[in-house]
N, C-alpha and C. Protein backbone atom coordinates (compact mmCIF):
# COMPACT_ATOMS: atom_id res chain seq x y z
N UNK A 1 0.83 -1.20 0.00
CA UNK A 1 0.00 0.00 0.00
C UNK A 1 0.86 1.25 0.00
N UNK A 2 1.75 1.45 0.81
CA UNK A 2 2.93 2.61 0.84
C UNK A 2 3.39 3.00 -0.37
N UNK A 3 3.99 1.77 -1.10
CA UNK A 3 4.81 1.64 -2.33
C UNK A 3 4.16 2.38 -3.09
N UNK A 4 2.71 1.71 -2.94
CA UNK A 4 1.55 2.05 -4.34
C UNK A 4 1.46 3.74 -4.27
N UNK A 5 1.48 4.42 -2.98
CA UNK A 5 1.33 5.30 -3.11
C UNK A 5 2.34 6.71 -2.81
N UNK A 6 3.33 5.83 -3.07
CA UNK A 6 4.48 6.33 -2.49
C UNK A 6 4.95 8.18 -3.75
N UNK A 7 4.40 8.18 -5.10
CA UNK A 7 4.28 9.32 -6.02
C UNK A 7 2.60 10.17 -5.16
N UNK A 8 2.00 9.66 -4.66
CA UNK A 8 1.25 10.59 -4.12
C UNK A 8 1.41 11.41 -2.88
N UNK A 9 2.31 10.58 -1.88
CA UNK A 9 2.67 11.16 -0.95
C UNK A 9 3.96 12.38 -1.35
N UNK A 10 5.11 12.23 -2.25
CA UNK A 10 5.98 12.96 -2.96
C UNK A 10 4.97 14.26 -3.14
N UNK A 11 3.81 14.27 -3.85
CA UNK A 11 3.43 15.44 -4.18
C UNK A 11 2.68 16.08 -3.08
N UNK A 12 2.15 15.78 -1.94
CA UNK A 12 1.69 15.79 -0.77
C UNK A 12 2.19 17.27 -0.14
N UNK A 13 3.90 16.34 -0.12
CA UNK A 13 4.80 16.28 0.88
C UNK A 13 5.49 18.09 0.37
N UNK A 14 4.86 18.35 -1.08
CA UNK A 14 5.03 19.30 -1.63
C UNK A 14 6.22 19.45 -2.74
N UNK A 15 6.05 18.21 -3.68
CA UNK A 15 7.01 18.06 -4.60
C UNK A 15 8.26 18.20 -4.62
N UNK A 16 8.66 17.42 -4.11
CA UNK A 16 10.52 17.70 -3.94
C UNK A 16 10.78 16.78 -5.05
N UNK A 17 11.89 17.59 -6.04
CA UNK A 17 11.92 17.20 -7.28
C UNK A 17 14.00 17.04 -7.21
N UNK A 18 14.23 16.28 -8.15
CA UNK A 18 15.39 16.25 -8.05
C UNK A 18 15.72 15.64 -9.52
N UNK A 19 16.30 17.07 -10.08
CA UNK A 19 16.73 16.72 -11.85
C UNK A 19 18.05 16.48 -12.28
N UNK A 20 18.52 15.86 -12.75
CA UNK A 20 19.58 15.73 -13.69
C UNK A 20 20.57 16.98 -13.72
N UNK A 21 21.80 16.67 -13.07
CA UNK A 21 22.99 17.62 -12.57
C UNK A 21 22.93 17.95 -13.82
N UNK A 22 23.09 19.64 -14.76
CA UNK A 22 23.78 20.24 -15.73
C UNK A 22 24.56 21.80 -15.15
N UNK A 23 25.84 21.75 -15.95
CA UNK A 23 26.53 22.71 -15.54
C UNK A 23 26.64 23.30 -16.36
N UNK A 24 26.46 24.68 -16.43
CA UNK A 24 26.32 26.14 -17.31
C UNK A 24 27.27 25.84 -18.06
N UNK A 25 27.59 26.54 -19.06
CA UNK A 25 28.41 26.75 -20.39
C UNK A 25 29.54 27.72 -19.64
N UNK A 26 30.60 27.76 -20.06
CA UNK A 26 31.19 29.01 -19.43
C UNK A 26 31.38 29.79 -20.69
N UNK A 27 31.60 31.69 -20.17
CA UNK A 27 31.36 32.43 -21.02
C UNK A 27 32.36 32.63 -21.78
N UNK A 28 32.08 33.26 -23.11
CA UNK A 28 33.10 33.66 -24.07
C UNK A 28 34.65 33.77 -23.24
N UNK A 29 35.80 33.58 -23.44
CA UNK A 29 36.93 34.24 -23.09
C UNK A 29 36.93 35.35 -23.11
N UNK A 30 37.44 36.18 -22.19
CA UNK A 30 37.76 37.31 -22.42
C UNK A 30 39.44 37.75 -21.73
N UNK A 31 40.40 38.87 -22.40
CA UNK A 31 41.73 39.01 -22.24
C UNK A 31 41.87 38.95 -20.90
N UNK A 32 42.85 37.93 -20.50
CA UNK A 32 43.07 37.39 -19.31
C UNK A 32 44.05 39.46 -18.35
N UNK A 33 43.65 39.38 -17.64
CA UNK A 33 43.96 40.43 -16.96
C UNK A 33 45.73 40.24 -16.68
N UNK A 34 46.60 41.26 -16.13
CA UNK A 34 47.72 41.17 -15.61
C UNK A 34 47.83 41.06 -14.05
N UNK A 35 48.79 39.78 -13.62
CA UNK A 35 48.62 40.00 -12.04
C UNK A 35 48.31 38.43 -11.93
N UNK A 36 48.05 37.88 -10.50
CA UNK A 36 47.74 36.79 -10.52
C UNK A 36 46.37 36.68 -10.76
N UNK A 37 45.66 35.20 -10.72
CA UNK A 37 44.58 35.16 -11.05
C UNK A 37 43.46 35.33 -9.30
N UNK A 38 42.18 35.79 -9.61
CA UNK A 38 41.35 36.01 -8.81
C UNK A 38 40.24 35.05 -8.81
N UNK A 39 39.99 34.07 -7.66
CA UNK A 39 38.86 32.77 -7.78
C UNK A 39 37.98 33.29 -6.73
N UNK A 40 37.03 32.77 -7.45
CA UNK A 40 35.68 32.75 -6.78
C UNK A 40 34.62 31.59 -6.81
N UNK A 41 34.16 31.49 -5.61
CA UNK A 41 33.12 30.29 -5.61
C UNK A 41 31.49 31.02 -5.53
N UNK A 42 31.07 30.04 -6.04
CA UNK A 42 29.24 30.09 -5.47
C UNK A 42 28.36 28.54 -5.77
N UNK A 43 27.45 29.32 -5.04
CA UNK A 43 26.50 28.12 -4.75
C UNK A 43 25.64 28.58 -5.79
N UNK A 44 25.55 27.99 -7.15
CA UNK A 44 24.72 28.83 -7.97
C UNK A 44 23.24 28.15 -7.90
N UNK A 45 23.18 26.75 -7.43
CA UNK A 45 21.37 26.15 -7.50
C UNK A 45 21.24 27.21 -6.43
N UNK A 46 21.90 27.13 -5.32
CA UNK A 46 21.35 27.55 -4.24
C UNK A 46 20.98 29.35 -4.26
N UNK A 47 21.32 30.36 -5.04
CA UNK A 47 21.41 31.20 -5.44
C UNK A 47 19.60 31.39 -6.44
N UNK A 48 20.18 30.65 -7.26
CA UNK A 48 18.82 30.86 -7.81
C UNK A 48 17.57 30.37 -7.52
N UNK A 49 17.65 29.14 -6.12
CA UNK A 49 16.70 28.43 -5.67
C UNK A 49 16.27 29.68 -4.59
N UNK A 50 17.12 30.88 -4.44
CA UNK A 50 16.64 31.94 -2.64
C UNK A 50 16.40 32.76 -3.26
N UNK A 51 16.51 33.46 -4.73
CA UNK A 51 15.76 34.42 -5.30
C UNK A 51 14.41 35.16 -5.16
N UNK A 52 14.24 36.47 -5.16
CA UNK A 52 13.05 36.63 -5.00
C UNK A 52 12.31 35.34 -5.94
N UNK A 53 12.57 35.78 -7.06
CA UNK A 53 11.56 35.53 -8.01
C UNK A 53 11.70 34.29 -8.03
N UNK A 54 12.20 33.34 -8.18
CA UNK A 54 11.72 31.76 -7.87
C UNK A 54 10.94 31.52 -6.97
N UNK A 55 11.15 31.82 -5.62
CA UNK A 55 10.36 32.25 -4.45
C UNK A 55 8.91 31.95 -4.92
N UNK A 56 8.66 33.09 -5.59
CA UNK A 56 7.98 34.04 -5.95
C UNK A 56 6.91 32.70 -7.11
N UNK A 57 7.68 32.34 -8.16
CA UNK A 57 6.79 31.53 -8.88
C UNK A 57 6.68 30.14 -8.64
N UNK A 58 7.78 29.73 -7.63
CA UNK A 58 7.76 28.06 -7.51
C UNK A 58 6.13 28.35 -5.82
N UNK A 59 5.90 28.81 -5.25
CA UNK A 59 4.59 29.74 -4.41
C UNK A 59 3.56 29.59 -5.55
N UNK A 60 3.58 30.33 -6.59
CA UNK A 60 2.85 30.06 -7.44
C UNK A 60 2.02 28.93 -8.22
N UNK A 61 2.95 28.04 -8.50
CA UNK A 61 3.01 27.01 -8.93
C UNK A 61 2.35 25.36 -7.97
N UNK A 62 3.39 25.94 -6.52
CA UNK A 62 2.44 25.11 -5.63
C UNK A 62 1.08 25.28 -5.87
N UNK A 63 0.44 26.58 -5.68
CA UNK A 63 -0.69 26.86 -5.97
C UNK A 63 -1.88 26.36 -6.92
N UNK A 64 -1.14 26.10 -7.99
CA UNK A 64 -1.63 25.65 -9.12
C UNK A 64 -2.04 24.58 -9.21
N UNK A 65 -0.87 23.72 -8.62
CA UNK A 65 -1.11 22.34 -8.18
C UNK A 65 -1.82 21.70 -6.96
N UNK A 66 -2.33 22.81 -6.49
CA UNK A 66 -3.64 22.22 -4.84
C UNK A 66 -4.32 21.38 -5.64
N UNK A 67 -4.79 21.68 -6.31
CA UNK A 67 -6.49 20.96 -6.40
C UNK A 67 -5.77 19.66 -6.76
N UNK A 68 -4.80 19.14 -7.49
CA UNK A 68 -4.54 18.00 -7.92
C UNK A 68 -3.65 17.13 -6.97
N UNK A 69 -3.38 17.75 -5.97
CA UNK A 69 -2.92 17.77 -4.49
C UNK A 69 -4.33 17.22 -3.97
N UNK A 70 -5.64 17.61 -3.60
CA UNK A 70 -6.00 17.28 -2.89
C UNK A 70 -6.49 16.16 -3.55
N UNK A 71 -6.91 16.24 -5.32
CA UNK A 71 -7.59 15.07 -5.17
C UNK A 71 -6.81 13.68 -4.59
N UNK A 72 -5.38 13.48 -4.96
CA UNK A 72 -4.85 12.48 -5.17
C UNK A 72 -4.86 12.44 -3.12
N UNK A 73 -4.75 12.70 -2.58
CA UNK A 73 -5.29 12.84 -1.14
C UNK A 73 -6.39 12.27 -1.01
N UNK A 74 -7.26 12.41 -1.49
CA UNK A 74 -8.39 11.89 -1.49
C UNK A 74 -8.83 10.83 -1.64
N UNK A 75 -8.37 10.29 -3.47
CA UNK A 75 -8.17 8.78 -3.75
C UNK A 75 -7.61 7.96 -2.68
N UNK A 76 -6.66 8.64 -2.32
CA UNK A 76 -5.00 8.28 -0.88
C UNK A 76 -6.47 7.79 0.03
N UNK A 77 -7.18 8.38 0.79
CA UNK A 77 -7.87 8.45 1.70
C UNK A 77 -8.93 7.33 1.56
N UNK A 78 -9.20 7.58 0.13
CA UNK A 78 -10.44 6.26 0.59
C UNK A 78 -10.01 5.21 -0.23
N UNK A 79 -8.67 4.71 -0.49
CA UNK A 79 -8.51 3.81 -0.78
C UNK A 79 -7.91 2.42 0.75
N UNK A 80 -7.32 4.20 1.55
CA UNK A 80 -7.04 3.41 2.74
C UNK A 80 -8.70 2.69 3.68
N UNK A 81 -9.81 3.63 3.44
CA UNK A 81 -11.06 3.54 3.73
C UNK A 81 -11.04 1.58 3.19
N UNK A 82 -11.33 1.86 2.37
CA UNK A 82 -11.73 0.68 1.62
C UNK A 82 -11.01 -0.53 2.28
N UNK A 83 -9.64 -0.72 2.49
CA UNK A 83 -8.69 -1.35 2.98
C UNK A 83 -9.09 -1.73 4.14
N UNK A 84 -9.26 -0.68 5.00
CA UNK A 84 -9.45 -0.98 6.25
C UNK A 84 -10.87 -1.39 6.78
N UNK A 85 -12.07 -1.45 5.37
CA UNK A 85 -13.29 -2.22 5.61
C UNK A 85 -13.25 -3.82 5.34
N UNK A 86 -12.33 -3.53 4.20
CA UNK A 86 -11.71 -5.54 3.76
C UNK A 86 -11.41 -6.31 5.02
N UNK A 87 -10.36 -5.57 5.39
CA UNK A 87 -10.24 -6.18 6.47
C UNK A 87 -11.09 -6.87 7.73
N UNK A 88 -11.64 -5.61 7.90
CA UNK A 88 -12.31 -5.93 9.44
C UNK A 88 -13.59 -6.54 8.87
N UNK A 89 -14.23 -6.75 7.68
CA UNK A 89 -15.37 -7.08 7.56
C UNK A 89 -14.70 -8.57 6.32
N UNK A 90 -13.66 -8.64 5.89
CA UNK A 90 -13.43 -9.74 5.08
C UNK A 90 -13.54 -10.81 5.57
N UNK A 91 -13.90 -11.66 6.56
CA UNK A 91 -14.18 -12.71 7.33
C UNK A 91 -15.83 -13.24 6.95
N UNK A 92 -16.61 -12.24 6.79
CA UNK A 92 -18.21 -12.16 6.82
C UNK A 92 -18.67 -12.19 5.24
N UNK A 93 -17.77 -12.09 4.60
CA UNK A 93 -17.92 -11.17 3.21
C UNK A 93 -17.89 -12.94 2.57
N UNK A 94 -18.74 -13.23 1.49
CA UNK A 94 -18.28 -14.46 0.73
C UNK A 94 -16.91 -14.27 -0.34
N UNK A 95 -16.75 -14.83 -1.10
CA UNK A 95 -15.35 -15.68 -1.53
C UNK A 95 -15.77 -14.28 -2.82
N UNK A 96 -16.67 -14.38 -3.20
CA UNK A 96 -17.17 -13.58 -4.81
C UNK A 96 -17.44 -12.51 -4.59
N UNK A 97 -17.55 -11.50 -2.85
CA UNK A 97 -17.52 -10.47 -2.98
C UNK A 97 -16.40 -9.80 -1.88
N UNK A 98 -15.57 -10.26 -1.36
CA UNK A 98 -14.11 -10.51 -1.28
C UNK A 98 -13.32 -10.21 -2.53
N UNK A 99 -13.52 -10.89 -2.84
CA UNK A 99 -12.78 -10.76 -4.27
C UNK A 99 -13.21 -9.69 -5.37
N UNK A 100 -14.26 -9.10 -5.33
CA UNK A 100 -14.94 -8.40 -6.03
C UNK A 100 -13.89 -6.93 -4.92
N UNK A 101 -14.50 -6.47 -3.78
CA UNK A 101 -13.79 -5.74 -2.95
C UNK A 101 -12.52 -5.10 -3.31
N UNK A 102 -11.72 -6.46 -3.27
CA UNK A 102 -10.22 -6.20 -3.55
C UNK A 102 -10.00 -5.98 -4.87
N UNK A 103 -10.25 -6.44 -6.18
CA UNK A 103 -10.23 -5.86 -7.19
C UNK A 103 -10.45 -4.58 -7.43
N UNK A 104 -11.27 -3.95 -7.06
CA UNK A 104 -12.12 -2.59 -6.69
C UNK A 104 -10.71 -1.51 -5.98
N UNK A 105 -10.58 -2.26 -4.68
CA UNK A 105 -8.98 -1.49 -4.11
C UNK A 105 -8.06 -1.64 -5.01
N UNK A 106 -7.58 -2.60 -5.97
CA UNK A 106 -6.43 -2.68 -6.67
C UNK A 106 -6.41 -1.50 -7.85
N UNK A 107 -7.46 -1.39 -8.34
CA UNK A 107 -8.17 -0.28 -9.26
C UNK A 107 -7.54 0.85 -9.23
N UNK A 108 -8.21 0.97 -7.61
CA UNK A 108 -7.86 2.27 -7.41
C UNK A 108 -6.85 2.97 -7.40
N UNK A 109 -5.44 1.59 -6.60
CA UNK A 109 -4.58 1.76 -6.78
C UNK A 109 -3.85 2.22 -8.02
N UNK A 110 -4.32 1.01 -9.28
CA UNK A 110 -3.24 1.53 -9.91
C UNK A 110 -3.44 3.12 -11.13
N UNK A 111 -4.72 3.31 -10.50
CA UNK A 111 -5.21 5.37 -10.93
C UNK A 111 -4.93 6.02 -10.15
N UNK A 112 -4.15 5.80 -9.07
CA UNK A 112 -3.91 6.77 -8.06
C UNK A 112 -2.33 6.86 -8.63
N UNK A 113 -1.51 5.65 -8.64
CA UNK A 113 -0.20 5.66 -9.31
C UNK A 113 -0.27 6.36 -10.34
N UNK A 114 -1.00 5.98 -11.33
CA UNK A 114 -0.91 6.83 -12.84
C UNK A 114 -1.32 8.32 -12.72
N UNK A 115 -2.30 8.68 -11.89
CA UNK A 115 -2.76 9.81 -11.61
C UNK A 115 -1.62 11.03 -11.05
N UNK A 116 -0.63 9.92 -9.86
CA UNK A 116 0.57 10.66 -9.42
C UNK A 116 1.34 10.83 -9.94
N UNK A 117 1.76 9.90 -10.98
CA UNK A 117 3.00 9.70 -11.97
C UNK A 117 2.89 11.03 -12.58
N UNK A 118 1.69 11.09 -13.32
CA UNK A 118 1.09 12.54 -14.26
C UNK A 118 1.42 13.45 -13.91
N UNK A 119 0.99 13.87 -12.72
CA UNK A 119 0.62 14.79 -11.95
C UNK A 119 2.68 15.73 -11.46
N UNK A 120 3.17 14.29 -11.35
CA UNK A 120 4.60 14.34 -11.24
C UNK A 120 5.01 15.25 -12.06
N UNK A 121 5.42 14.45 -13.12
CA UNK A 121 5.77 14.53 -14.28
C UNK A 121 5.53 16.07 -15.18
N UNK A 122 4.23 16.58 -14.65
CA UNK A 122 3.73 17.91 -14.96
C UNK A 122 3.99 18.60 -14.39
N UNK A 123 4.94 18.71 -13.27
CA UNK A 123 5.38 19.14 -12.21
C UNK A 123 6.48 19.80 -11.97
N UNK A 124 7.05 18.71 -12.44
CA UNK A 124 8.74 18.59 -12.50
C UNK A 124 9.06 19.46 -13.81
N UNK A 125 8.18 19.07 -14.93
CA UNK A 125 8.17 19.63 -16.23
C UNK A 125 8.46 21.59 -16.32
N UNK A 126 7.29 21.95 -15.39
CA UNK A 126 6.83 23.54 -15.47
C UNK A 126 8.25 23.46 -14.46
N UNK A 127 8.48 23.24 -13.81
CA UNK A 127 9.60 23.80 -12.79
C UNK A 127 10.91 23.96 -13.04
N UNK A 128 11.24 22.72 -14.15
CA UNK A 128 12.51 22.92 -14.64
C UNK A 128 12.72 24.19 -15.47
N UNK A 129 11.73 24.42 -16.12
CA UNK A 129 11.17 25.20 -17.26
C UNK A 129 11.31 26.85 -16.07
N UNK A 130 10.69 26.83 -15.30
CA UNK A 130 10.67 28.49 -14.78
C UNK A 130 12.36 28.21 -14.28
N UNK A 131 13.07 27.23 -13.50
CA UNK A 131 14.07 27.42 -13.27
C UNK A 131 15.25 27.53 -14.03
N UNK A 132 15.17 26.97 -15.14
CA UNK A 132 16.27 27.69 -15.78
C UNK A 132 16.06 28.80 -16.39
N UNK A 133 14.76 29.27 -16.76
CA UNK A 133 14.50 30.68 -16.94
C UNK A 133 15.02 31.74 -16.37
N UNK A 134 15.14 31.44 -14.74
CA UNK A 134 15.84 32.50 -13.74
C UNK A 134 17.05 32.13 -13.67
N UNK A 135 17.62 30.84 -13.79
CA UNK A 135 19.20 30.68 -14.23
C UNK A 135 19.56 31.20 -14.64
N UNK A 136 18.99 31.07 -16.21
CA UNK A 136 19.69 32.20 -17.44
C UNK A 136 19.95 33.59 -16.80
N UNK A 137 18.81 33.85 -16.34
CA UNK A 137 19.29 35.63 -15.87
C UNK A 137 20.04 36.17 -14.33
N UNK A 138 20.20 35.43 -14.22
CA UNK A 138 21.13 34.73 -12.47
C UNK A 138 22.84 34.54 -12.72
N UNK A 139 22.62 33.71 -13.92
CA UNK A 139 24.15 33.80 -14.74
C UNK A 139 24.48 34.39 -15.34
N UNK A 140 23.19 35.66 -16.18
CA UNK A 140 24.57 37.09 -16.88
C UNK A 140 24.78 37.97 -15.35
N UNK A 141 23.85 38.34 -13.92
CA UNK A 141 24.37 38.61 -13.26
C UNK A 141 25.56 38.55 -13.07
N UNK A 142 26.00 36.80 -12.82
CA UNK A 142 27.31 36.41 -12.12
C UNK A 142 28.00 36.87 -13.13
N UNK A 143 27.77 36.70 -14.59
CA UNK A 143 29.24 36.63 -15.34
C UNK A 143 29.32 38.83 -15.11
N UNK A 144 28.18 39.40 -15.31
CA UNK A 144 28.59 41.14 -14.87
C UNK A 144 29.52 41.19 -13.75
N UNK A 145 28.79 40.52 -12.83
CA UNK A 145 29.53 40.73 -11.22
C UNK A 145 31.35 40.25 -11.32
N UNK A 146 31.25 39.22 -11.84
CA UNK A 146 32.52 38.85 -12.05
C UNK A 146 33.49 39.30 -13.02
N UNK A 147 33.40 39.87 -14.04
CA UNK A 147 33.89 41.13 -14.55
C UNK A 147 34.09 42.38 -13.66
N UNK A 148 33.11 42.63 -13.21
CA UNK A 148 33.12 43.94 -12.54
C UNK A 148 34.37 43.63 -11.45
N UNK A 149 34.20 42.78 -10.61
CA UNK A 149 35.10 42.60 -9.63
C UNK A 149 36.88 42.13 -9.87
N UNK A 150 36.92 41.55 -11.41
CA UNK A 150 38.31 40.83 -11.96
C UNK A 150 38.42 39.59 -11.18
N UNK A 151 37.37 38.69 -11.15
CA UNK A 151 37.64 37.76 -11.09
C UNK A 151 37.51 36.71 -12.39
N UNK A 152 38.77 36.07 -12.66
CA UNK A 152 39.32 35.11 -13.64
C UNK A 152 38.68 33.75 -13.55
N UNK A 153 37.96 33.45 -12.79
CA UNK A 153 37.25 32.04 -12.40
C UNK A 153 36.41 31.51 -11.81
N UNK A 154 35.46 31.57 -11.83
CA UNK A 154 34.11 31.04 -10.44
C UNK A 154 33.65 29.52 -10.26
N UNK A 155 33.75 28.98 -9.60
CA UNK A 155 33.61 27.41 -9.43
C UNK A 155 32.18 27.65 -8.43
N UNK A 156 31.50 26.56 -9.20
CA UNK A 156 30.15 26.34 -8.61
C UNK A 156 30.37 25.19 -7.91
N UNK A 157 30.30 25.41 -6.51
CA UNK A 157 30.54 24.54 -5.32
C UNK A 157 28.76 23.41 -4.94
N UNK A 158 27.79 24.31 -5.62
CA UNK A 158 26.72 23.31 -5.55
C UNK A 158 26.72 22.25 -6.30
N UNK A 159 27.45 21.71 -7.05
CA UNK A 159 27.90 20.09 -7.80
C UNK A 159 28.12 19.17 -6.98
N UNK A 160 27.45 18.29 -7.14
CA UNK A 160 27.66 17.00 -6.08
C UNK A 160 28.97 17.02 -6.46
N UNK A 161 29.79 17.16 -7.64
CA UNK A 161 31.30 16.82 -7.58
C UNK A 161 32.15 17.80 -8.01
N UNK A 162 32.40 18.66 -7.35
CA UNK A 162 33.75 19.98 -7.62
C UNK A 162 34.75 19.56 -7.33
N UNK A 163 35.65 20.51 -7.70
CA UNK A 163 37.02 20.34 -7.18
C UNK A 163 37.39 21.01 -6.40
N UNK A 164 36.55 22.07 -5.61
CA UNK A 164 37.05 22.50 -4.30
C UNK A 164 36.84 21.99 -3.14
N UNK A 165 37.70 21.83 -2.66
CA UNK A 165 38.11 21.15 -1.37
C UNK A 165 38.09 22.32 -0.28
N UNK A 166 38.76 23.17 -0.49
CA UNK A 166 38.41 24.54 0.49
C UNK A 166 38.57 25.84 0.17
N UNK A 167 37.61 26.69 0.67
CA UNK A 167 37.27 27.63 0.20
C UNK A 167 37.40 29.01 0.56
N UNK A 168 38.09 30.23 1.09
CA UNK A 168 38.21 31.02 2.08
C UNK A 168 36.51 31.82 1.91
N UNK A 169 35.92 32.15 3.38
CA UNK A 169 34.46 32.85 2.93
C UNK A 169 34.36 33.89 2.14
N UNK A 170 35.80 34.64 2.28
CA UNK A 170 35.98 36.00 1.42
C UNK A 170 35.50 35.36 -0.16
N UNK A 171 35.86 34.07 -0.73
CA UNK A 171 35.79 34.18 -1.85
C UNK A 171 34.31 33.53 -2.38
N UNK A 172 33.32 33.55 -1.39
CA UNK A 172 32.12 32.97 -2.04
C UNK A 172 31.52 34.29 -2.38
N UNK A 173 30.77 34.06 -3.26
CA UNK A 173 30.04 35.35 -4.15
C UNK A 173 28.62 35.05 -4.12
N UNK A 174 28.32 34.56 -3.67
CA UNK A 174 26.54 33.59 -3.83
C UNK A 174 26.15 34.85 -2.93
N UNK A 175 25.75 35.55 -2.03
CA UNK A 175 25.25 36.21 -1.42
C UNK A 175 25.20 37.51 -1.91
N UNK A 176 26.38 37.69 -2.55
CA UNK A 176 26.38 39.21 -3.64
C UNK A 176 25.65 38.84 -4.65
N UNK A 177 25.91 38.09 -5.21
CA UNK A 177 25.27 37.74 -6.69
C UNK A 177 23.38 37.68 -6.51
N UNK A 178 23.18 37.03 -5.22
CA UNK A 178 21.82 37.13 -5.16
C UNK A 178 21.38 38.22 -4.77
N UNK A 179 21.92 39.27 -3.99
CA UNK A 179 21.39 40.33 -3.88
C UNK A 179 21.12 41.31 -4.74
N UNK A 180 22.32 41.05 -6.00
CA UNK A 180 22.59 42.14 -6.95
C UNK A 180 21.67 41.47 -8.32
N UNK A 181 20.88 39.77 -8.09
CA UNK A 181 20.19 39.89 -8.96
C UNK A 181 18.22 40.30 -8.32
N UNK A 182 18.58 40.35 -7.29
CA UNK A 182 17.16 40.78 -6.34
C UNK A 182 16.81 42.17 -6.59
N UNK A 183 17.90 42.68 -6.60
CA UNK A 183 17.90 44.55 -6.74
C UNK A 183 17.61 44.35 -8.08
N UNK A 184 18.16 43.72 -9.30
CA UNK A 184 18.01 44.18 -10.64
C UNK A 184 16.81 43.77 -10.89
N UNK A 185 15.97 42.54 -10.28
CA UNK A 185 14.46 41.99 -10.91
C UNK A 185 13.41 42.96 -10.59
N UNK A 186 13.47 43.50 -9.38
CA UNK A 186 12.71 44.38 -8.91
C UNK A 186 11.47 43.73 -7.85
N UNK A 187 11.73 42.73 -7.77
CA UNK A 187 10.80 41.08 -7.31
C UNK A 187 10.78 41.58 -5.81
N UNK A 188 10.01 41.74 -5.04
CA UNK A 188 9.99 42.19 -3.76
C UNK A 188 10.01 40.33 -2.70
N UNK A 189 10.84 40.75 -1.80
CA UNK A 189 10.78 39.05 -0.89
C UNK A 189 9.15 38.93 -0.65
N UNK A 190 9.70 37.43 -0.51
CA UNK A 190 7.80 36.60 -0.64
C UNK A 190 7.63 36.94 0.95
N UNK A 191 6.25 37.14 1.69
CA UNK A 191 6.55 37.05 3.15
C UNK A 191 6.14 35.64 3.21
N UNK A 192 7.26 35.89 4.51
CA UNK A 192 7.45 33.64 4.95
C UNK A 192 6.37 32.99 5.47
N UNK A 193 6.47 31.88 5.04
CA UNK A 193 4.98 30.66 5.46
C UNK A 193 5.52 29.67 6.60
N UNK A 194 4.59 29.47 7.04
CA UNK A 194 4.88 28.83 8.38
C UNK A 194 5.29 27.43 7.88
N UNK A 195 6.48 27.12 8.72
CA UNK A 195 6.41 25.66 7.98
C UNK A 195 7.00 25.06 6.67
N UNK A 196 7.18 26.11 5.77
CA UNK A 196 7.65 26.36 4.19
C UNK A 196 8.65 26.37 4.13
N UNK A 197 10.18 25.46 3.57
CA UNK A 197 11.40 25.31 3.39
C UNK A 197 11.65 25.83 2.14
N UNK A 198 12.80 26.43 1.68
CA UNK A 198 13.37 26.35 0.28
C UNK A 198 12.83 25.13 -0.27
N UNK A 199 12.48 25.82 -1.87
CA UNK A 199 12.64 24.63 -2.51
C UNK A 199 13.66 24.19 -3.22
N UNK A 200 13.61 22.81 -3.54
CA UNK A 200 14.96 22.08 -3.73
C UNK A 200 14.71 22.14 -5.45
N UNK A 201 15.70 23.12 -6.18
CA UNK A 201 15.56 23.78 -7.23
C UNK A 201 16.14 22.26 -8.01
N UNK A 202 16.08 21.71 -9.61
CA UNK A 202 16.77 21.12 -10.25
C UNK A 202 18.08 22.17 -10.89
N UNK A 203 19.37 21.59 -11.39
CA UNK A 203 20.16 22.19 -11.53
C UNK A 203 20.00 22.75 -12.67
N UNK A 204 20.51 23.72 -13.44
CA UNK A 204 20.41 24.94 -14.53
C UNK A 204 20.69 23.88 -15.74
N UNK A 205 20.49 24.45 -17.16
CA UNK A 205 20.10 23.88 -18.27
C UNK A 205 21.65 24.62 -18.89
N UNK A 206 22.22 23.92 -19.09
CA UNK A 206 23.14 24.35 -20.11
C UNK A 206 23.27 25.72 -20.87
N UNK A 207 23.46 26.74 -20.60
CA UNK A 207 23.66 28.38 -21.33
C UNK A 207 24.16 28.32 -22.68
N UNK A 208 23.60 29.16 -23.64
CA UNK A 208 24.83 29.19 -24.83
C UNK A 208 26.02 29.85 -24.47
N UNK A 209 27.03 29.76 -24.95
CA UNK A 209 28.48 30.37 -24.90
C UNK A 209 27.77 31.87 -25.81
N UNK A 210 27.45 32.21 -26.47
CA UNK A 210 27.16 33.08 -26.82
C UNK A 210 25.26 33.63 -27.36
N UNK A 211 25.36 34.85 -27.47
CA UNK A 211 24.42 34.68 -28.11
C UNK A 211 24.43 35.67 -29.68
């Protein structure tokens, strides 16, 4: 029963989605400066996952998705109903409507799976879709900011696999970069929900090197 409903509880639980690691393009070259070189790190999912404006539309989006939230809650609910009448009354019940019963629960089950799968899937779809939208414009930030400042290199430390090992705090930029793309959207902060965590953004879509 868990298993079966284990894509309905996921969306419940408020869609925690988890996409396929991609790492940005890096930008055109440009004439390497004189002097040594200047590194910088950031947390770039995490950057564009605290944005106003993701904030702002992944809020939205939950929204969108209540009603298909509650139904699958619902199915959830009286399929456990049903279950828990088999039981306590399956002793009394003959062999042909026993069996009739449980067919009926299996049903349900497997439209509640397909129903969640969907429901998933449409989910995950719109989200990747607004999130690399704000990527894209999250990353000409960084690449301005990082010009502006002469830094020669930025390593995105949110990769399950970087190569930094350690980092001095002076050189993370994730907190500038989000502020300086908060000021440029004009996106005012969401006020906070009780209970409501970041959401767990999928990683950015590949950038062109140029445009």
């Amino acid at each position: 029963m868990k298993r079966s409903l284990a894509l309905a509880v996921t969306l419940a639980s408020g869609f925690v989605l988890s996409a396929a690691a991609q790492t940005p393009a890096a930008p055109a070259a440009a004439p390497a400066p004189a002097g040594p070189a200047k590194i910088a790190v950031i947390a770039f999912q995490a950057a564009v996952g605290q944005t106003n404006e993701f904030q702002r539309d992944f809020a939205d989006l939950q929204k969108k998705y209540e009603p298909k939230r509650q139904q699958l809650k619902s199915l959830s609910d009286e399929i456990d109903n049903l279950t828990k009448q088999l039981q306590a009354e399956g002793d009394k019940l003959s062999d042909a409507e026993r069996t009739n019963r449980a067919k009926t629960i299996d049903d349900k089950k497997k439209q509640l799976q397909r129903a969640g799968e969907d429901a998933q899937n449409d989910f995950q779809s719109e989200m990747q879709d607004m999130y690399n939208s704000v990527a894209s414009k999250v990353y000409d930030v960084l690449a301005a900011y990082a010009q502006k400042e002469g830094y020669t290199l930025v390593l995105d430390v949110s990769q399950q696999q970087n190569p930094v090992l350690y980092a001095n705090d002076t050189t993370n930029i994730t907190k500038a970069v989000l502020d300086a793309y908060n000021a440029r959207s004009g996106v005012p902060a969401p006020p906070p929900q009780a209970g409501q965590s970041l959401p767990m953004a999928p990683k950015p879509a590949p950038k062109p090197a140029s445009r």
